[in-house]
C-alpha atoms as a PDB file:
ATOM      1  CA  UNK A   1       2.134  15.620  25.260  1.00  0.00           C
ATOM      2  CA  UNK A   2       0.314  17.439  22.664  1.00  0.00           C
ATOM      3  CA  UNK A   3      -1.750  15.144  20.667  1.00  0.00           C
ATOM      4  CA  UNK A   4      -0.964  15.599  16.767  1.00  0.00           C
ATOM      5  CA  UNK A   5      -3.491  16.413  14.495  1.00  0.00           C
ATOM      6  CA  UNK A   6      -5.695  14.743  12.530  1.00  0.00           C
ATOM      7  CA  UNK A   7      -4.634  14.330   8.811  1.00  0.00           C
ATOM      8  CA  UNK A   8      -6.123  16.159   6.111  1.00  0.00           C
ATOM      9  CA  UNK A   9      -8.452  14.494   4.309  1.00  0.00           C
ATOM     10  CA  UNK A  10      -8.027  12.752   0.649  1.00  0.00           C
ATOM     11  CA  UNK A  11      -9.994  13.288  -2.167  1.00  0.00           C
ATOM     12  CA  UNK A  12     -11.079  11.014  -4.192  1.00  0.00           C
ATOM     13  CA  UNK A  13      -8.546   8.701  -5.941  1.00  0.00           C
ATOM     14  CA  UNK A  14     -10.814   7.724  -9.313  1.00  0.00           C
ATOM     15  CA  UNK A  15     -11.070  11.751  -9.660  1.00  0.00           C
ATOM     16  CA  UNK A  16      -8.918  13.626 -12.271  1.00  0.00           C
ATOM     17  CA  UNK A  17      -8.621  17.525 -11.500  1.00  0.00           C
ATOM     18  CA  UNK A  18      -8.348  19.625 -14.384  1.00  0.00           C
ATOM     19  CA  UNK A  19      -4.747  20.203 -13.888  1.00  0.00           C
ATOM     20  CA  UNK A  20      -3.716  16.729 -13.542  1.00  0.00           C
ATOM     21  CA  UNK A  21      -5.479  15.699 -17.139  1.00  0.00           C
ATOM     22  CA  UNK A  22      -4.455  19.271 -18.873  1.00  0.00           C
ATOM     23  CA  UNK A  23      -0.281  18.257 -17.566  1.00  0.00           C
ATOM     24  CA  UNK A  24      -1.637  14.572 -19.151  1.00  0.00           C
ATOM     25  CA  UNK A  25      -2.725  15.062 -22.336  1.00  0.00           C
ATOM     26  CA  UNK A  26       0.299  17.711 -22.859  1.00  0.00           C
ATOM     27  CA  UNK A  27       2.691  15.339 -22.025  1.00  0.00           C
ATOM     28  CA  UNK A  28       1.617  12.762 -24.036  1.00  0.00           C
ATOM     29  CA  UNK A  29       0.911  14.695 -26.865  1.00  0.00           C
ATOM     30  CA  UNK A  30       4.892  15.772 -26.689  1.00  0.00           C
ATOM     31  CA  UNK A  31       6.688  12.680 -25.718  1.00  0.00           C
ATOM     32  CA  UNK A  32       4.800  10.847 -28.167  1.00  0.00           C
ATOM     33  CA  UNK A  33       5.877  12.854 -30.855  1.00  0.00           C
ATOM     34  CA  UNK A  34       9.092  13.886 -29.578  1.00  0.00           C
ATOM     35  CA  UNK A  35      10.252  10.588 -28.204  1.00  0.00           C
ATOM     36  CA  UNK A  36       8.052   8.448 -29.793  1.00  0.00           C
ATOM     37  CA  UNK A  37       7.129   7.211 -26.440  1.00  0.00           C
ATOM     38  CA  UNK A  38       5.280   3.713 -25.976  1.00  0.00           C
ATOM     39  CA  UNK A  39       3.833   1.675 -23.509  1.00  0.00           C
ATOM     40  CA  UNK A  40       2.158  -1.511 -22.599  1.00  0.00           C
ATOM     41  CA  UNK A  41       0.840  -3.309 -19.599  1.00  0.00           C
ATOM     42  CA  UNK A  42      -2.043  -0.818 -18.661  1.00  0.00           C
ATOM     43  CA  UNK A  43      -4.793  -3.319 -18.123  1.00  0.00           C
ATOM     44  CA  UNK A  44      -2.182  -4.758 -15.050  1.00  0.00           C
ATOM     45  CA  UNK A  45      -3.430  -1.648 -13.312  1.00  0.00           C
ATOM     46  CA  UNK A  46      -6.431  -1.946 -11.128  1.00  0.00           C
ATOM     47  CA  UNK A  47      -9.379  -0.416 -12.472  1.00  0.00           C
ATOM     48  CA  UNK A  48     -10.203   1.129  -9.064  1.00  0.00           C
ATOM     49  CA  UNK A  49      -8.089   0.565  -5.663  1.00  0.00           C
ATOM     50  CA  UNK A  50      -4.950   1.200  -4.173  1.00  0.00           C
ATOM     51  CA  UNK A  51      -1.525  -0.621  -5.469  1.00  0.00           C
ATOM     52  CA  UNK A  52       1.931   0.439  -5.043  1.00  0.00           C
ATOM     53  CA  UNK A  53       4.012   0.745  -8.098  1.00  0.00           C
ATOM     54  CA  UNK A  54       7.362   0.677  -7.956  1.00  0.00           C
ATOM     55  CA  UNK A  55       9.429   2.242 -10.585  1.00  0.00           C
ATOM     56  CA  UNK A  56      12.723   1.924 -11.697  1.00  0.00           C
ATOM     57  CA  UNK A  57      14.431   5.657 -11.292  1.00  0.00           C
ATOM     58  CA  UNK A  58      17.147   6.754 -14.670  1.00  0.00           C
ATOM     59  CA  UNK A  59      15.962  10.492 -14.979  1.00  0.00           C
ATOM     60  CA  UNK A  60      14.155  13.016 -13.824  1.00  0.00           C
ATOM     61  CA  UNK A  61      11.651  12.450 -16.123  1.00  0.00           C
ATOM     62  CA  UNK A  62      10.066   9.143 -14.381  1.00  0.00           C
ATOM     63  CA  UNK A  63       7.330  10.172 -12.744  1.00  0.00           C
ATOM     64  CA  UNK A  64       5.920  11.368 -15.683  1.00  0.00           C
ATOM     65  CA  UNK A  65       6.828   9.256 -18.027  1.00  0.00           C
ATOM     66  CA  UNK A  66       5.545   6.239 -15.742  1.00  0.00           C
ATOM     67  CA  UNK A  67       2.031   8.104 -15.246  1.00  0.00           C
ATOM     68  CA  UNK A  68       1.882   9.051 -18.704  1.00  0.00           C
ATOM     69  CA  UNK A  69      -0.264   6.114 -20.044  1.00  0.00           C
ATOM     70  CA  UNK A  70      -2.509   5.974 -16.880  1.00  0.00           C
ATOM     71  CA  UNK A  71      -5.947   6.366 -16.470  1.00  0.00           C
ATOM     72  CA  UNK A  72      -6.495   8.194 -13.037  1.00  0.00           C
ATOM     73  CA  UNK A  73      -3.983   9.717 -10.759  1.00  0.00           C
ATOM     74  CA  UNK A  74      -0.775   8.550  -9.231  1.00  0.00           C
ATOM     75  CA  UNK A  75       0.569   9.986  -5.734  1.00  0.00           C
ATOM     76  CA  UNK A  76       4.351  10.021  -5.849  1.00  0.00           C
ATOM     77  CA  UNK A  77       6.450  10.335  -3.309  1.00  0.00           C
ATOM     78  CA  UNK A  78       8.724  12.750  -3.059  1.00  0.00           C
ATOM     79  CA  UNK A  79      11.466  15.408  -1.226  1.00  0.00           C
ATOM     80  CA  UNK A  80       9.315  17.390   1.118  1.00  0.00           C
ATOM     81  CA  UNK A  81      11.910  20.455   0.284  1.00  0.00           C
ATOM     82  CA  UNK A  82      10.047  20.379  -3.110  1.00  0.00           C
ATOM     83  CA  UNK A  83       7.044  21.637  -1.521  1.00  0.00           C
ATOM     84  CA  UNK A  84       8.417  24.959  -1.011  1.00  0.00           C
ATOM     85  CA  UNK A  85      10.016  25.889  -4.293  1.00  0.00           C
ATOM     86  CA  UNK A  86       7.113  28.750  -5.810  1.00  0.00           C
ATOM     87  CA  UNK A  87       4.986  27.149  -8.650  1.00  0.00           C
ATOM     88  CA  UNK A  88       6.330  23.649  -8.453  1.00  0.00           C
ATOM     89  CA  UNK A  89       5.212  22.881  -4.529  1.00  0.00           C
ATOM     90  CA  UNK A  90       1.652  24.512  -5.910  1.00  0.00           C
ATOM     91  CA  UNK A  91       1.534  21.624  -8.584  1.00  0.00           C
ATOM     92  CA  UNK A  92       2.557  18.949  -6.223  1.00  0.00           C
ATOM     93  CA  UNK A  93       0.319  19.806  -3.494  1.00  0.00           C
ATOM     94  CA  UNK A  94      -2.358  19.733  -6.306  1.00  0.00           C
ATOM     95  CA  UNK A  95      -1.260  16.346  -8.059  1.00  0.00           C
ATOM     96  CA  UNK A  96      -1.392  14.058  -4.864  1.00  0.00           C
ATOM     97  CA  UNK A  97       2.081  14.257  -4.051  1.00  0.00           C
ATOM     98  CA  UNK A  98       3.251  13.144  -0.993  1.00  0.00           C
ATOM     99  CA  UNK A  99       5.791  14.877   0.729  1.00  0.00           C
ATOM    100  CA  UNK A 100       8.587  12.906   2.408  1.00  0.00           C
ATOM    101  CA  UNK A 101      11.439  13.832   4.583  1.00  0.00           C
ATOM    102  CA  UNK A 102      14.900  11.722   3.314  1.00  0.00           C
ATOM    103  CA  UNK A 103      17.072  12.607   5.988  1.00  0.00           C
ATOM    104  CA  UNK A 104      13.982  11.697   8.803  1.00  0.00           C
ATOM    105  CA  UNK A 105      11.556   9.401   6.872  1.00  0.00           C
ATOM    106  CA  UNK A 106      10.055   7.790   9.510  1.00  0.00           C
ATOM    107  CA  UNK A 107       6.742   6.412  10.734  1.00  0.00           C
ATOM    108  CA  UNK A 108       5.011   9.362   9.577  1.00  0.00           C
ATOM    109  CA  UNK A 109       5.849   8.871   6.266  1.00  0.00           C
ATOM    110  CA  UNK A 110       4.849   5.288   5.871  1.00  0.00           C
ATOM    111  CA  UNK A 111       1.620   6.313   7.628  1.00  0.00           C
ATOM    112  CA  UNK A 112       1.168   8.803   5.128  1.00  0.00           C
ATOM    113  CA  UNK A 113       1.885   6.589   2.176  1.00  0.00           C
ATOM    114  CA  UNK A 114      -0.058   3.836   3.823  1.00  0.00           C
ATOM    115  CA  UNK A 115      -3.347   6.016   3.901  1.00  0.00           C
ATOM    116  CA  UNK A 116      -3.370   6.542   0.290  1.00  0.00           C
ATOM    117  CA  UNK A 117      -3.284   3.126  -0.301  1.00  0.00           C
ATOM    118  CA  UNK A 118      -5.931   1.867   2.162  1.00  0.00           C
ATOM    119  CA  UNK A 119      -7.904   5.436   0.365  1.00  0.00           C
ATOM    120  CA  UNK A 120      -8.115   3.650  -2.999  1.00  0.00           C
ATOM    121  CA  UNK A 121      -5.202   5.342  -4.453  1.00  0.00           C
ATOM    122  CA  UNK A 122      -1.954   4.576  -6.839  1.00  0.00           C
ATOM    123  CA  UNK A 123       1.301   5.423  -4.449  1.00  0.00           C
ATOM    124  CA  UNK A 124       4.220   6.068  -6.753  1.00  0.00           C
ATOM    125  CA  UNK A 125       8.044   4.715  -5.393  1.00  0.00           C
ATOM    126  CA  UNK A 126      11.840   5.354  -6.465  1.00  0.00           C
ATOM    127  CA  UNK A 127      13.033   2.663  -3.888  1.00  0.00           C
ATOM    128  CA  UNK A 128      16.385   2.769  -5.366  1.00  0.00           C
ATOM    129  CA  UNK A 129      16.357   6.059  -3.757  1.00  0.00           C
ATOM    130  CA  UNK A 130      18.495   7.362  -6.746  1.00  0.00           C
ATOM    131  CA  UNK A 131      18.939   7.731 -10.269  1.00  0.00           C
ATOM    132  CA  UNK A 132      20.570   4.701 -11.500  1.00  0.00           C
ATOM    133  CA  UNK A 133      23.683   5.389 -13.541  1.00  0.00           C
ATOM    134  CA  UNK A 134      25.677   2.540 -14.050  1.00  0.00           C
ATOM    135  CA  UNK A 135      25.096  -0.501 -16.776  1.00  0.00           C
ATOM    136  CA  UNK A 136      22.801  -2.815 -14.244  1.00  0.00           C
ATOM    137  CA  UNK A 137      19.010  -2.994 -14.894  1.00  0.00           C
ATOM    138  CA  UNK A 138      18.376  -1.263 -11.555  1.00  0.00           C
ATOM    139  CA  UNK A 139      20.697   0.063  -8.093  1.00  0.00           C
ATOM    140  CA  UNK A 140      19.835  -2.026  -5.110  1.00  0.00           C
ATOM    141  CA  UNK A 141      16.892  -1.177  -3.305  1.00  0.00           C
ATOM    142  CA  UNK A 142      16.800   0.335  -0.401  1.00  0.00           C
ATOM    143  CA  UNK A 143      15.953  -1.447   2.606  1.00  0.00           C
ATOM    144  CA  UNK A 144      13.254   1.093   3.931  1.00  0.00           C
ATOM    145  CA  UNK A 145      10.470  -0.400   1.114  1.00  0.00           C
ATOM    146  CA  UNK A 146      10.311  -3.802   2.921  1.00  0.00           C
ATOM    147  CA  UNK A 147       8.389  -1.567   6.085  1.00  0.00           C
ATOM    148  CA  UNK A 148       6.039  -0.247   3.172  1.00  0.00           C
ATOM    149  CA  UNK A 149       4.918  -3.748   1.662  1.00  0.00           C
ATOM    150  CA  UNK A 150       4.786  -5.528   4.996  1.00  0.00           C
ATOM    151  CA  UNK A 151       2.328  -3.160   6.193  1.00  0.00           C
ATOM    152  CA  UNK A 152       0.092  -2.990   2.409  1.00  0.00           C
ATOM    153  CA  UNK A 153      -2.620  -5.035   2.134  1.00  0.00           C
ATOM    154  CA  UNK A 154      -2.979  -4.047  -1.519  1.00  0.00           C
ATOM    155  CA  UNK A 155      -0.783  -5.269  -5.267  1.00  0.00           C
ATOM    156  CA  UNK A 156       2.229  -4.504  -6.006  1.00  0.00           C
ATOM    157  CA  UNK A 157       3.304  -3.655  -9.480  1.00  0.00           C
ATOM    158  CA  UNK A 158       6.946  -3.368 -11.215  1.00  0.00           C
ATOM    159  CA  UNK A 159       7.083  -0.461 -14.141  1.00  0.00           C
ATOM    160  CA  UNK A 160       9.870  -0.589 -16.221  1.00  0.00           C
ATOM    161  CA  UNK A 161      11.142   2.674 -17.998  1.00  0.00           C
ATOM    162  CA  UNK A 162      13.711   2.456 -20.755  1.00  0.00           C
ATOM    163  CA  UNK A 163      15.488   4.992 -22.834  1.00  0.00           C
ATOM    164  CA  UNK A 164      14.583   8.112 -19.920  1.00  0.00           C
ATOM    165  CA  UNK A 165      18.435   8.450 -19.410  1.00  0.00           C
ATOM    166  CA  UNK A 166      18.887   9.207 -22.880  1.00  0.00           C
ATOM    167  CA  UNK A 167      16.631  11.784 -23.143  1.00  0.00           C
ATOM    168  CA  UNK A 168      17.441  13.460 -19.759  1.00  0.00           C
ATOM    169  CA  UNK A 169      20.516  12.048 -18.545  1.00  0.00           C
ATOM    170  CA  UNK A 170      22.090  13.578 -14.852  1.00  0.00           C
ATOM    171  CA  UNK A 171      23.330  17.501 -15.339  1.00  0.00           C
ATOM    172  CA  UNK A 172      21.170  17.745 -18.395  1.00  0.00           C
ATOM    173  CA  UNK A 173      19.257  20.749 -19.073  1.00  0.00           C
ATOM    174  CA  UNK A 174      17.083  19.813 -21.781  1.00  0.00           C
ATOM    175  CA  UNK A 175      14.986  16.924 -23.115  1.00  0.00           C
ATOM    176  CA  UNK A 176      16.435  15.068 -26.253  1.00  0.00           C
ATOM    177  CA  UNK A 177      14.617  13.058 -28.727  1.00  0.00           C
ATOM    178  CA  UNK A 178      15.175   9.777 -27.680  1.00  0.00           C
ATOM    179  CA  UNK A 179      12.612   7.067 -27.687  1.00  0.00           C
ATOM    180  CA  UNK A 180      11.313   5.805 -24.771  1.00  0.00           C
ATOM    181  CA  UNK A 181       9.641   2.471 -23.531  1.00  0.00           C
ATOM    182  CA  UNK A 182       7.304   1.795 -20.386  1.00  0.00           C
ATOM    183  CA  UNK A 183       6.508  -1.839 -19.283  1.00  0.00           C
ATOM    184  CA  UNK A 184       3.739  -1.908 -16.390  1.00  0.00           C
ATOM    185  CA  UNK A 185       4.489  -5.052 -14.669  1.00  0.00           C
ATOM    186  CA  UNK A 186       2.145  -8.076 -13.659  1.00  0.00           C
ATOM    187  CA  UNK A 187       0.477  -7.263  -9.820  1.00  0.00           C
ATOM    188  CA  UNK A 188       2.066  -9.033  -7.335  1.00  0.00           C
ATOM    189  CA  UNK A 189      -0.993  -9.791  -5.338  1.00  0.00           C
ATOM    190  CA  UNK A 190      -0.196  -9.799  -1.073  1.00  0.00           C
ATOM    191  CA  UNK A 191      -0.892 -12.978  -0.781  1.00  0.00           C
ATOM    192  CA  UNK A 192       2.197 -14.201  -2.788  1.00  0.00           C
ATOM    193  CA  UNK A 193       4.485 -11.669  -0.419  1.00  0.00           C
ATOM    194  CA  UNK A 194       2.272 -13.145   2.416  1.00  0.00           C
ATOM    195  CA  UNK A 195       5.455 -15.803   3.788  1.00  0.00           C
ATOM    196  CA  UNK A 196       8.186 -13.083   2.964  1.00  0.00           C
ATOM    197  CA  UNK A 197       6.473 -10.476   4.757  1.00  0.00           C
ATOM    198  CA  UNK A 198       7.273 -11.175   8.239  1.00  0.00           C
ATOM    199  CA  UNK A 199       9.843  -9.920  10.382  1.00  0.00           C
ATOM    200  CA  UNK A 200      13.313 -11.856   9.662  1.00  0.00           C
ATOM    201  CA  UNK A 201      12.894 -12.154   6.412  1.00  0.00           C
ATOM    202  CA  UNK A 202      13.023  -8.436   5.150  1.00  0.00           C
ATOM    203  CA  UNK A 203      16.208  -9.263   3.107  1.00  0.00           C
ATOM    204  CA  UNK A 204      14.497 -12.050   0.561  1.00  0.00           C
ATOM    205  CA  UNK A 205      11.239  -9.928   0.442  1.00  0.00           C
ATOM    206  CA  UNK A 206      14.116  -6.977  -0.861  1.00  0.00           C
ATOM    207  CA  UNK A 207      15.292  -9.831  -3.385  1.00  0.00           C
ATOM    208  CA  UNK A 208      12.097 -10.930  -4.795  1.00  0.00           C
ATOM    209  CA  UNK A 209      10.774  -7.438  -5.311  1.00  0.00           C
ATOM    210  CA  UNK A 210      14.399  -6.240  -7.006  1.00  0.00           C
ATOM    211  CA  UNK A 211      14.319  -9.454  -9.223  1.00  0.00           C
ATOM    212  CA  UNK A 212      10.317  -8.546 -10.367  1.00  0.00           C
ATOM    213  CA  UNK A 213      11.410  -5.022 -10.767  1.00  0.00           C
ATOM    214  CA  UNK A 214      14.718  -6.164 -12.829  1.00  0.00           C
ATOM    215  CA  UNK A 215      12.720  -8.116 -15.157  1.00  0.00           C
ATOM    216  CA  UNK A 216      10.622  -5.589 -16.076  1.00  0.00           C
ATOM    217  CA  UNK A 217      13.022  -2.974 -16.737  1.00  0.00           C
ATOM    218  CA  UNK A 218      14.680  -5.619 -18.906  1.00  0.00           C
ATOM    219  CA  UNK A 219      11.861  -6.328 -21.026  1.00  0.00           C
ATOM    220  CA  UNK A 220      11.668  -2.712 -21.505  1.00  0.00           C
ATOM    221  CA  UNK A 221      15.068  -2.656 -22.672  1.00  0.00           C
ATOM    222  CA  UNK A 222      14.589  -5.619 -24.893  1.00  0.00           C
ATOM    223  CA  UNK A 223      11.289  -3.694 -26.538  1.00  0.00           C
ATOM    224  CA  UNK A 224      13.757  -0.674 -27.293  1.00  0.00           C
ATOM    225  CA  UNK A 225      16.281  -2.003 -28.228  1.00  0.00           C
ATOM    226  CA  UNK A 226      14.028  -3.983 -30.743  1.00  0.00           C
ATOM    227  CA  UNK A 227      12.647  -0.866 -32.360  1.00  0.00           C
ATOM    228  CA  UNK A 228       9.103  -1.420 -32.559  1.00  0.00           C
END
C-alpha cells in the first residue's frame, strides 16, 4: 500500500494575510452601512487557540457575516468542488478554507478539521448541513458533528446570525438592505461535553449542542427584532 502523504503544513493561526484583512475591513465597512450590521459576544472568543464555532446556516452570506467582527482568521469548512471554480478556489485556498468532500466526508476530513484545531486555529461549521428555510430557530443537526466534538479537546462556541435570510434569501441574486444581528455564544468548555462525549451517547451530545446553538440564534432574533 502506498503510504499517503504528509499534510501540508499550516501557517500560523494568530496571522492575518493581507487579503484576509483587505476582504475584512471591506466587508464591514459595507454591511455596516448597508445592513446596519451588529454584533456582540466577541470577548467569548479565545484570544489565541483553537475552538470550533458552530454557526447557524440562513444564507449564503454566513461565513462572512459570522467572521465579520473577528479578530484573526476563521477556517471554514466547505464543498471541496469550490476549490476549482477560477478566482473563488484562489481565495479559499488563501483564507484557510478547508476543503471537504459531502458525498465522501470521511476520516480525512475530520483529520483535517481536527489539525486546525489542535494548530491553534478557529474551525468554522454549518452542521445543519443546509440553509435553514423554514420558521424554526435552526434544521436539525446533522449527526456527523458528534465525531468532530468527541475527538476536540478545545471550546465550543454557538454564533447566532439573524436577519441573513432577508438580505440574501435562497435564488437571490443580490444583497438587500436588511439589518443583520450576530450573537457569539458563551464557550462550551470540553470538560462540560466530557460525560456526553462517549460512544452511546452521540444522540444527547446532538441535543445539547442544537439546544446551545438554538438559544443563541434566538437571542439574535430577539436583538433584531428589538431594533437596537
Amino acid at each position: 500500500m502506498t503510504p499517503q502523504a504528509d499534510p501540508s503544513p499550516l501557517s500560523s493561526p494568530l496571522r492575518r494575510t493581507w487579503l484576509w484583512r483587505s476582504f475584512q475591513i471591506a466587508y464591514q465597512v459595507f454591511f455596516s452601512l448597508w445592513l446596519g450590521y451588529r454584533s456582540r459576544g466577541v470577548e467569548n472568543l479565545p484570544a489565541d487557540g483553537g475552538a470550533l464555532l458552530l454557526i447557524n446556516h440562513r444564507s449564503f452570506l454566513d461565513p462572512m457575516l459570522a467572521g465579520l467582527p473577528l479578530h484573526r482568521p476563521v477556517s471554514f469548512v466547505a464543498r471541496h468542488t469550490l476549490f476549482s471554480v477560477p478566482f473563488v478556489g484562489a481565495i479559499l485556498r488563501r483564507t484557510h478554507v478547508i476543503p471537504i468532500n459531502r458525498d465522501s466526508a470521511g476520516t480525512a476530513s475530520l483529520r483535517e478539521i481536527v489539525r486546525h484545531i489542535d494548530h491553534g486555529f478557529l474551525v468554522g461549521m454549518f452542521p445543519e448541513g443546509t440553509r435553514n428555510n423554514g420558521p424554526d430557530p435552526l434544521n436539525p443537526l446533522k449527526p456527523g458533528i458528534t465525531s468532530i466534538i468527541r475527538r476536540v479537546d478545545a471550546p465550543i462556541i454557538p454564533i447566532g446570525i439573524a436577519g441573513a435570510n432577508r438580505v440574501m434569501p435562497r435564488g437571490a441574486i443580490f444583497i438587500r438592505p436588511r439589518p443583520v444581528r450576530v450573537v457569539i455564544g458563551n464557550a462550551i468548555p470540553p470538560e462540560e461535553l466530557e460525560s456526553l462525549r462517549v460512544r452511546g451517547r452521540e444522540q444527547e451530545l446532538l441535543n445539547f449542542v442544537g439546544q446551545c446553538m438554538s438559544d443563541t440564534v434566538r437571542e439574535a432574533e430577539a436583538w433584531l427584532n428589538k431594533g437596537d
